[in-house]
C-alpha atoms as a PDB file:
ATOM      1  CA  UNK A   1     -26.842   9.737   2.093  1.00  0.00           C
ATOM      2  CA  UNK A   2     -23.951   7.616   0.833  1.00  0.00           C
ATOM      3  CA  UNK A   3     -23.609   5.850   4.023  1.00  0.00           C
ATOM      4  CA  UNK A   4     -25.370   2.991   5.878  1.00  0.00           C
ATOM      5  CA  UNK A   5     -24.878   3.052   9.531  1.00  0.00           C
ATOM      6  CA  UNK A   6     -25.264   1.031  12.493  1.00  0.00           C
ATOM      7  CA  UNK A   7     -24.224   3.848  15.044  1.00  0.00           C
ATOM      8  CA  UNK A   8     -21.372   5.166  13.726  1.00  0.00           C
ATOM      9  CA  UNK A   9     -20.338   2.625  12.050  1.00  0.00           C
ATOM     10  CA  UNK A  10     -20.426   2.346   8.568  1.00  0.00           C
ATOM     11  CA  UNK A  11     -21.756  -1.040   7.001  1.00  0.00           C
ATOM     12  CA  UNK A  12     -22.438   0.168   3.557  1.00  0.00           C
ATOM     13  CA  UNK A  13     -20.335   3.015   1.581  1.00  0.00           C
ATOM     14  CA  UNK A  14     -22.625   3.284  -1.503  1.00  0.00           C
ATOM     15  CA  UNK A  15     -21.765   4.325  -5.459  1.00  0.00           C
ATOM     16  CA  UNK A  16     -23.461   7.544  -6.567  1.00  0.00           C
ATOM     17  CA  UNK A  17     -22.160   6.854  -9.855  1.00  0.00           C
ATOM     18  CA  UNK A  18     -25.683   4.536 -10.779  1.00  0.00           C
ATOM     19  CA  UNK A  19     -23.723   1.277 -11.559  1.00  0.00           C
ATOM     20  CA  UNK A  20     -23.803  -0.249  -8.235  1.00  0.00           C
ATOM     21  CA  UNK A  21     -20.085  -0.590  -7.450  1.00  0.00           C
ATOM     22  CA  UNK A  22     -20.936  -0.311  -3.731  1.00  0.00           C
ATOM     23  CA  UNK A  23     -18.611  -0.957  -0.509  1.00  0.00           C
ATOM     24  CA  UNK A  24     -19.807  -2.799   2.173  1.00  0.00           C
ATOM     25  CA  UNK A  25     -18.735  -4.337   5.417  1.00  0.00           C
ATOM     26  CA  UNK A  26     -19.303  -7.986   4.355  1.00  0.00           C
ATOM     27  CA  UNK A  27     -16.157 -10.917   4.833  1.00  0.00           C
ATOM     28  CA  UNK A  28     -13.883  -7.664   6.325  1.00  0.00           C
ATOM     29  CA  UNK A  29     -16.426  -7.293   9.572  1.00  0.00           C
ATOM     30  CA  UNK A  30     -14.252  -4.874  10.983  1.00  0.00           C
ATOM     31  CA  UNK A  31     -16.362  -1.296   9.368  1.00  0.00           C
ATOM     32  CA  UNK A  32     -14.512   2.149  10.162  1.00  0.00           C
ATOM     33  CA  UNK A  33     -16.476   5.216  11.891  1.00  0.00           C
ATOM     34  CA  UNK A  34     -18.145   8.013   9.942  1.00  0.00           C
ATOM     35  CA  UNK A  35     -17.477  11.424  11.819  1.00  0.00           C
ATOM     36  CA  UNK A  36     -18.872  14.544  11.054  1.00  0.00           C
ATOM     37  CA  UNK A  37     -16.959  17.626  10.453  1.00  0.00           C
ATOM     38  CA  UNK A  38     -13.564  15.369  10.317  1.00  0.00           C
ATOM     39  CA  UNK A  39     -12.015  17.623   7.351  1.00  0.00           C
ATOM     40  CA  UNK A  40     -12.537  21.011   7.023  1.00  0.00           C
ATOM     41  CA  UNK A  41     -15.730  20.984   8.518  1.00  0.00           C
ATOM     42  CA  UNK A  42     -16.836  17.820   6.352  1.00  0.00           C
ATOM     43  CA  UNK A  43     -17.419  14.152   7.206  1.00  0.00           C
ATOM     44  CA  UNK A  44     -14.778  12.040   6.633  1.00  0.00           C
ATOM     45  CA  UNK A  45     -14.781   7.716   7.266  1.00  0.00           C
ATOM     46  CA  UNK A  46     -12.031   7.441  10.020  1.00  0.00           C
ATOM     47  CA  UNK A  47      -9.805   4.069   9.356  1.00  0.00           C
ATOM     48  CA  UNK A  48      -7.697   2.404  12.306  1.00  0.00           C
ATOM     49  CA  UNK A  49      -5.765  -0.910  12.584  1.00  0.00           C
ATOM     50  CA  UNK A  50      -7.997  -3.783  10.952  1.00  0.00           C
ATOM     51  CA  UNK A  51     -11.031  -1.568   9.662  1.00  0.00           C
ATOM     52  CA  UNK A  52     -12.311  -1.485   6.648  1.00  0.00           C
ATOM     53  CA  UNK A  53     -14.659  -1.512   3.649  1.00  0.00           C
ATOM     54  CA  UNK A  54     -15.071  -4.087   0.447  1.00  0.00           C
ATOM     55  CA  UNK A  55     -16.163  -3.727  -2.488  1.00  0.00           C
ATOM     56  CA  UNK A  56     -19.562  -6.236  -2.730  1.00  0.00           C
ATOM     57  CA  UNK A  57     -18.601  -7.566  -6.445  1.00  0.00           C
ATOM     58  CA  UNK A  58     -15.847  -8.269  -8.499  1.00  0.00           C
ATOM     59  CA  UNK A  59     -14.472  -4.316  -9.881  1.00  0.00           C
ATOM     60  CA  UNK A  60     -12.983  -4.324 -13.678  1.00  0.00           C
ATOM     61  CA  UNK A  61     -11.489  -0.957 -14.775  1.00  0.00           C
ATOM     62  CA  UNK A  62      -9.236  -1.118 -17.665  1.00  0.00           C
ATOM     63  CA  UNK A  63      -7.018   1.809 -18.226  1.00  0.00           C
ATOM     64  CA  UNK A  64      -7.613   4.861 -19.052  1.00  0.00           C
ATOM     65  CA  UNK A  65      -8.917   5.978 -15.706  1.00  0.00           C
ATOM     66  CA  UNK A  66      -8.357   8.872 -13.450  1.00  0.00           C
ATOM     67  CA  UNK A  67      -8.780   8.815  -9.813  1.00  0.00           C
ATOM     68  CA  UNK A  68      -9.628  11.419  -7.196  1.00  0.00           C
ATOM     69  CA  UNK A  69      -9.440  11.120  -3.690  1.00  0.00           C
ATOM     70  CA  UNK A  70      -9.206  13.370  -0.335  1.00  0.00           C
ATOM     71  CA  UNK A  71      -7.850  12.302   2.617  1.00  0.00           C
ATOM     72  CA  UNK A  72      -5.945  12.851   5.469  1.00  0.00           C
ATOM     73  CA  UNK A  73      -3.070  10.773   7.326  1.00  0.00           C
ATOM     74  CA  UNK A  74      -3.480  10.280  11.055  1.00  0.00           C
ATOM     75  CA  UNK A  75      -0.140   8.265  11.133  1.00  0.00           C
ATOM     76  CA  UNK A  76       2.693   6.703   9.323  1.00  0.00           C
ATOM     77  CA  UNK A  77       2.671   3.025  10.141  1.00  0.00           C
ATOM     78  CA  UNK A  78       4.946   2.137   8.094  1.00  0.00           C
ATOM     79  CA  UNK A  79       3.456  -0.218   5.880  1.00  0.00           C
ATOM     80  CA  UNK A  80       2.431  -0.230   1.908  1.00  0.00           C
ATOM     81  CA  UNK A  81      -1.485   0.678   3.214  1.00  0.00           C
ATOM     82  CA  UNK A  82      -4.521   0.493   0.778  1.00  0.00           C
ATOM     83  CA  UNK A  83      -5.822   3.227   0.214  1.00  0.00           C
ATOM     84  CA  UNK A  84      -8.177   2.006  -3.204  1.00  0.00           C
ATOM     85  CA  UNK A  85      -6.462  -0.900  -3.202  1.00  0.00           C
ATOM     86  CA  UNK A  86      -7.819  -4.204  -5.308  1.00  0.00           C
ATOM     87  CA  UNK A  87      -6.498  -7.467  -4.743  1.00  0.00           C
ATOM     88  CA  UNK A  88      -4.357  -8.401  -7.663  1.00  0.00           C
ATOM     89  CA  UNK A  89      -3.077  -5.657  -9.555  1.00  0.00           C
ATOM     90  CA  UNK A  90      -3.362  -2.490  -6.992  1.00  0.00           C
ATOM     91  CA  UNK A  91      -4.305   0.534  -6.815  1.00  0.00           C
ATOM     92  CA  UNK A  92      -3.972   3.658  -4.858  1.00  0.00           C
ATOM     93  CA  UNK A  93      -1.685   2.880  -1.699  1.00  0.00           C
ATOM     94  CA  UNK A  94      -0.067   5.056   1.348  1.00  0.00           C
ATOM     95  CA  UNK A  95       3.523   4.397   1.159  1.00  0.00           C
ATOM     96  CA  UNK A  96       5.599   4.472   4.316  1.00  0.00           C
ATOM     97  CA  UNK A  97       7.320   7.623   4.861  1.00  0.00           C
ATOM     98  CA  UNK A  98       5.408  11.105   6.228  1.00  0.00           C
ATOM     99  CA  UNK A  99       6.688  14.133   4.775  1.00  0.00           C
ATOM    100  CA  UNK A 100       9.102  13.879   1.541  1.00  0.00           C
ATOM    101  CA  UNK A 101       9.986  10.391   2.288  1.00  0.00           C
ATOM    102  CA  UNK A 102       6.488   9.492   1.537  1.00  0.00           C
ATOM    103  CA  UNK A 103       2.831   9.847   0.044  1.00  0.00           C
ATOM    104  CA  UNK A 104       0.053   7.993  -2.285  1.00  0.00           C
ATOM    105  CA  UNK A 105       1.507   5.932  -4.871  1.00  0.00           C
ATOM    106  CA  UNK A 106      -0.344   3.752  -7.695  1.00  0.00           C
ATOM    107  CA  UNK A 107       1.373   0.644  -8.347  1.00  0.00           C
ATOM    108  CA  UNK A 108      -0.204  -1.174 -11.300  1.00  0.00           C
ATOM    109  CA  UNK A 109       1.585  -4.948 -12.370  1.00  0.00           C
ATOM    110  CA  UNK A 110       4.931  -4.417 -12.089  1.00  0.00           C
ATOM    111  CA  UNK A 111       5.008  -0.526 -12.816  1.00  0.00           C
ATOM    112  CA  UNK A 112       4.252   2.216 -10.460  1.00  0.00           C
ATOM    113  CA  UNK A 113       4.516   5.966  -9.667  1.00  0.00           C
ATOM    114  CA  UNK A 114       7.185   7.020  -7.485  1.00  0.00           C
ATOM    115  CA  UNK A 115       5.944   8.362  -4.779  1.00  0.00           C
ATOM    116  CA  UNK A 116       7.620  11.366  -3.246  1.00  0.00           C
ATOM    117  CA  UNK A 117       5.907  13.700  -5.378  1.00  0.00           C
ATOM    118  CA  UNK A 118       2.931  13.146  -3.147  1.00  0.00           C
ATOM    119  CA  UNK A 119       4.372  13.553   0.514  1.00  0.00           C
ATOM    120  CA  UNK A 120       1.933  14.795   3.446  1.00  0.00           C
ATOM    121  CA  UNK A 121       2.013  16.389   6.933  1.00  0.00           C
ATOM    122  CA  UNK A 122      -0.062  14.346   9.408  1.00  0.00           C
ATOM    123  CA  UNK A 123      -3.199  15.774  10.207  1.00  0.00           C
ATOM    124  CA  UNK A 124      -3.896  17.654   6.967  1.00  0.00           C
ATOM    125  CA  UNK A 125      -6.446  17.126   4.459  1.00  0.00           C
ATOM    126  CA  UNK A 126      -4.651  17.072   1.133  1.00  0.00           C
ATOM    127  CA  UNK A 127      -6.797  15.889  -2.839  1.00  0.00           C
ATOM    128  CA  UNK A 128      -4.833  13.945  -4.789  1.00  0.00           C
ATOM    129  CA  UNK A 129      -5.417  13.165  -8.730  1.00  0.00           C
ATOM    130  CA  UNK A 130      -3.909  10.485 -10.679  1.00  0.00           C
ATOM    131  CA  UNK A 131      -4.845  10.341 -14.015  1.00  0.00           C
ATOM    132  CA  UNK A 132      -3.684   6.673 -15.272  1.00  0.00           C
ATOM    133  CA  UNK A 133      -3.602   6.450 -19.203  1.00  0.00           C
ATOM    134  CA  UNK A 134       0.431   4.094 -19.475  1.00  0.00           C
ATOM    135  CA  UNK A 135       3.237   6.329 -20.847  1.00  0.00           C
ATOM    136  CA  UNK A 136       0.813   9.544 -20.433  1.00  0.00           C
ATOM    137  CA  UNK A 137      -0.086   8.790 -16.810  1.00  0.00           C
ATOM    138  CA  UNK A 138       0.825  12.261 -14.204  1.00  0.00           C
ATOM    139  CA  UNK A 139      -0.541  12.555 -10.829  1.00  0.00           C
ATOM    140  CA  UNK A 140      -1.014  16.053  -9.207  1.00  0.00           C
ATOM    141  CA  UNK A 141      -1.840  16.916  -5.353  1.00  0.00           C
ATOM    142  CA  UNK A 142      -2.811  19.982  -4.124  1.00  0.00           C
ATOM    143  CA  UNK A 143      -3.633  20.884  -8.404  1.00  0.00           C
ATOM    144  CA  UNK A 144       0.469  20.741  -8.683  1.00  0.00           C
ATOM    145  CA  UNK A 145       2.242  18.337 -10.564  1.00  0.00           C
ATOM    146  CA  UNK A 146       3.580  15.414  -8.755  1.00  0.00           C
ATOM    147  CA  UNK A 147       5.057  13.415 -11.384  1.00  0.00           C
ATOM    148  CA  UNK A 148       4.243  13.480 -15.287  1.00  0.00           C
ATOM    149  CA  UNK A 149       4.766  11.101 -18.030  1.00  0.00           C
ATOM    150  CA  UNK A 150       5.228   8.423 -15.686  1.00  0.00           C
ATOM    151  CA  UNK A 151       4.652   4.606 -16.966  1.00  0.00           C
ATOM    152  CA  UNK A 152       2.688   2.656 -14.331  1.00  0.00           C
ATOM    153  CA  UNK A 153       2.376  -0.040 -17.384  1.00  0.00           C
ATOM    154  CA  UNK A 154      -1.137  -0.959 -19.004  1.00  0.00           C
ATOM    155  CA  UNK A 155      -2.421  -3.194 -15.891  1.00  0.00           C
ATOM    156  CA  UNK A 156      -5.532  -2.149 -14.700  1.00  0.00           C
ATOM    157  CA  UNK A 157      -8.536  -2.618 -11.772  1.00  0.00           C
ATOM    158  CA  UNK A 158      -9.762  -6.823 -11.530  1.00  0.00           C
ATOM    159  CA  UNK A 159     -11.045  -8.582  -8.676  1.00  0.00           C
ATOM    160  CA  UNK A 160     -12.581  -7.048  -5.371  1.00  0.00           C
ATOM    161  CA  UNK A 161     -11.225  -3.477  -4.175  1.00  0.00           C
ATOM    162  CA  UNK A 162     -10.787  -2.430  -0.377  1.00  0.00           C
ATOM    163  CA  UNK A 163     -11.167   1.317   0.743  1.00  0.00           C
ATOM    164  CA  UNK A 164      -8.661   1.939   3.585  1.00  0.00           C
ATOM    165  CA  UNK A 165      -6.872  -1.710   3.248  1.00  0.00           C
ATOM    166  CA  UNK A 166      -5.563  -4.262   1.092  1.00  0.00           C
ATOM    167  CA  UNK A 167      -8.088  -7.031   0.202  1.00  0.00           C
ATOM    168  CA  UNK A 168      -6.220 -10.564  -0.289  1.00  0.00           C
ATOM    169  CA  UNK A 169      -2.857  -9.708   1.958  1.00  0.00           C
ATOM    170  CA  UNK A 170      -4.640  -8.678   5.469  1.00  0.00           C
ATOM    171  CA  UNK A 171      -5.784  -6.723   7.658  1.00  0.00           C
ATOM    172  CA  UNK A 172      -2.606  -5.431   9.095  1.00  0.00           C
ATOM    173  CA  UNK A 173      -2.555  -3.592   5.648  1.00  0.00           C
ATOM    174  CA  UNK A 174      -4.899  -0.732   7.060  1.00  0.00           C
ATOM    175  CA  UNK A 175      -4.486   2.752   6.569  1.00  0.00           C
ATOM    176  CA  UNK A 176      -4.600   5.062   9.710  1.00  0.00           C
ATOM    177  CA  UNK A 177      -6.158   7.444   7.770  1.00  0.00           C
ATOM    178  CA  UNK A 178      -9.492   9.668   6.776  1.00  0.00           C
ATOM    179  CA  UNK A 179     -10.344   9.086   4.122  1.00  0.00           C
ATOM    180  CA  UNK A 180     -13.642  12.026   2.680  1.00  0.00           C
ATOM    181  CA  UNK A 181     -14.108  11.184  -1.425  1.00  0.00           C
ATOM    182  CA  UNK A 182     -12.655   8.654  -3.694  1.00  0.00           C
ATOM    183  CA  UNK A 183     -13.839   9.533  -7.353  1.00  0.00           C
ATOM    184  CA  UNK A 184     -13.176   7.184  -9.942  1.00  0.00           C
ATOM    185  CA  UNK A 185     -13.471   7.784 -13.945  1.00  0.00           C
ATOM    186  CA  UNK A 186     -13.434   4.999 -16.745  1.00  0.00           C
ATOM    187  CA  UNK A 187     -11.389   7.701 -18.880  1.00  0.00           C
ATOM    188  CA  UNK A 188      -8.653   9.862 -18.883  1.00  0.00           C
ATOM    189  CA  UNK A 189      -9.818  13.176 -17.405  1.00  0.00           C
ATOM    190  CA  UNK A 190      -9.157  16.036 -19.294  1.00  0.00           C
ATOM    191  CA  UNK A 191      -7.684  19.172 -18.378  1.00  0.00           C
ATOM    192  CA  UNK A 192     -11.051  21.415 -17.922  1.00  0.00           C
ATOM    193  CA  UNK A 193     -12.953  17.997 -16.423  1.00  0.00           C
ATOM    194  CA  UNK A 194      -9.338  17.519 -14.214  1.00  0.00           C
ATOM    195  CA  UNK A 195      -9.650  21.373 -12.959  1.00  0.00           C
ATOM    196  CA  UNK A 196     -13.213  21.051 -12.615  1.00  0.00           C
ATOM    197  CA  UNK A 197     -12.670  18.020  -9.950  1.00  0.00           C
ATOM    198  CA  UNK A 198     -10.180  19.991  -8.421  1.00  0.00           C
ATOM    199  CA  UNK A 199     -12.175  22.681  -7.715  1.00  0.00           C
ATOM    200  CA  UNK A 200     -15.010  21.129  -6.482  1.00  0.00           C
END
């Protein structure tokens, strides 16, 4: 399993990647739930006010990377909410708004996707991909182009990374939110490896 428990809580999210880039509850002492058959019949790690996960070292990712996740908003609370979120330069982030209005965004130094390309319904599982290579980056959701060619500058992953909040700003900074997989590459996918993801 990829999860430590202690009921239902989780107090360990582990890497299955082999290089031990593992989320625990440490510092944050606030772990989310793990329910079963949360999305589409598949176990998802439930996120409310305060809750959440960090990462148990220091997490350096220079660009190009891709990232993958699934998830599914419970709310908009208005807020820019970590989704993979580190403490300096960012990451993947809910951006107020449900619907049109809003969505994932990745804002990297002082670049960043726009983020209405990415817009949910509440409730609703939805993958995401953001490939994140500077003047090449694109993101897709749903395997449909969000935005392409979009600059998000050459900034990358440093310091300590929260799942489902932002690590360094607070706890307020929550996302009310399942979240199911968060994949994350040290390259720039390509387009069978992208569609591959995507499928599975």
């Amino acid at each position: 399993s990829s999860f430590t428990l202690s009921g239902a809580l989780v107090q360990t999210w582990s890497d299955k990647s082999g290089v031990g880039n593992h989320f625990e509850k440490g510092a944050h002492n606030n772990p989310p739930d793990r329910i079963t058959n949360i999305l589409n019949g598949k176990a998802g790690v439930v996120y409310t006010s305060g809750e959440g996960l960090l990462s148990a070292s220091s997490f350096v990712l220079a660009q190009p990377m891709s990232m993958f996740v699934v998830m599914s908003v419970k709310s908009d609370a208005g807020d820019y909410e970590g989704v993979f979120d580190s403490d300096t330069n960012h990451g993947v982030q809910w951006h107020p708004g449900v619907g049109a209005a809003g969505g994932l965004r990745v804002p990297f130094g002082a670049g960043s996707f726009p983020n209405d390309g990415h817009g949910v319904a509440v409730d609703t599982p939805y993958y995401h991909t953001f490939v994140i290579n500077g003047a090449s980056s694109y993101s897709r959701k749903q395997s449909v182009a969000g935005f392409t060619n979009v600059n998000p500058g050459s900034d990358g992953f440093s310091g300590q990374i929260g799942i489902g909040f932002v690590p360094g700003v607070g706890k307020s900074l929550t996302t009310d939110s399942y979240i199911c997989e968060i994949i994350v590459y040290n390259s720039a996918l390509s387009t069978i490896d992208r569609d591959g993801i995507e499928a599975y």
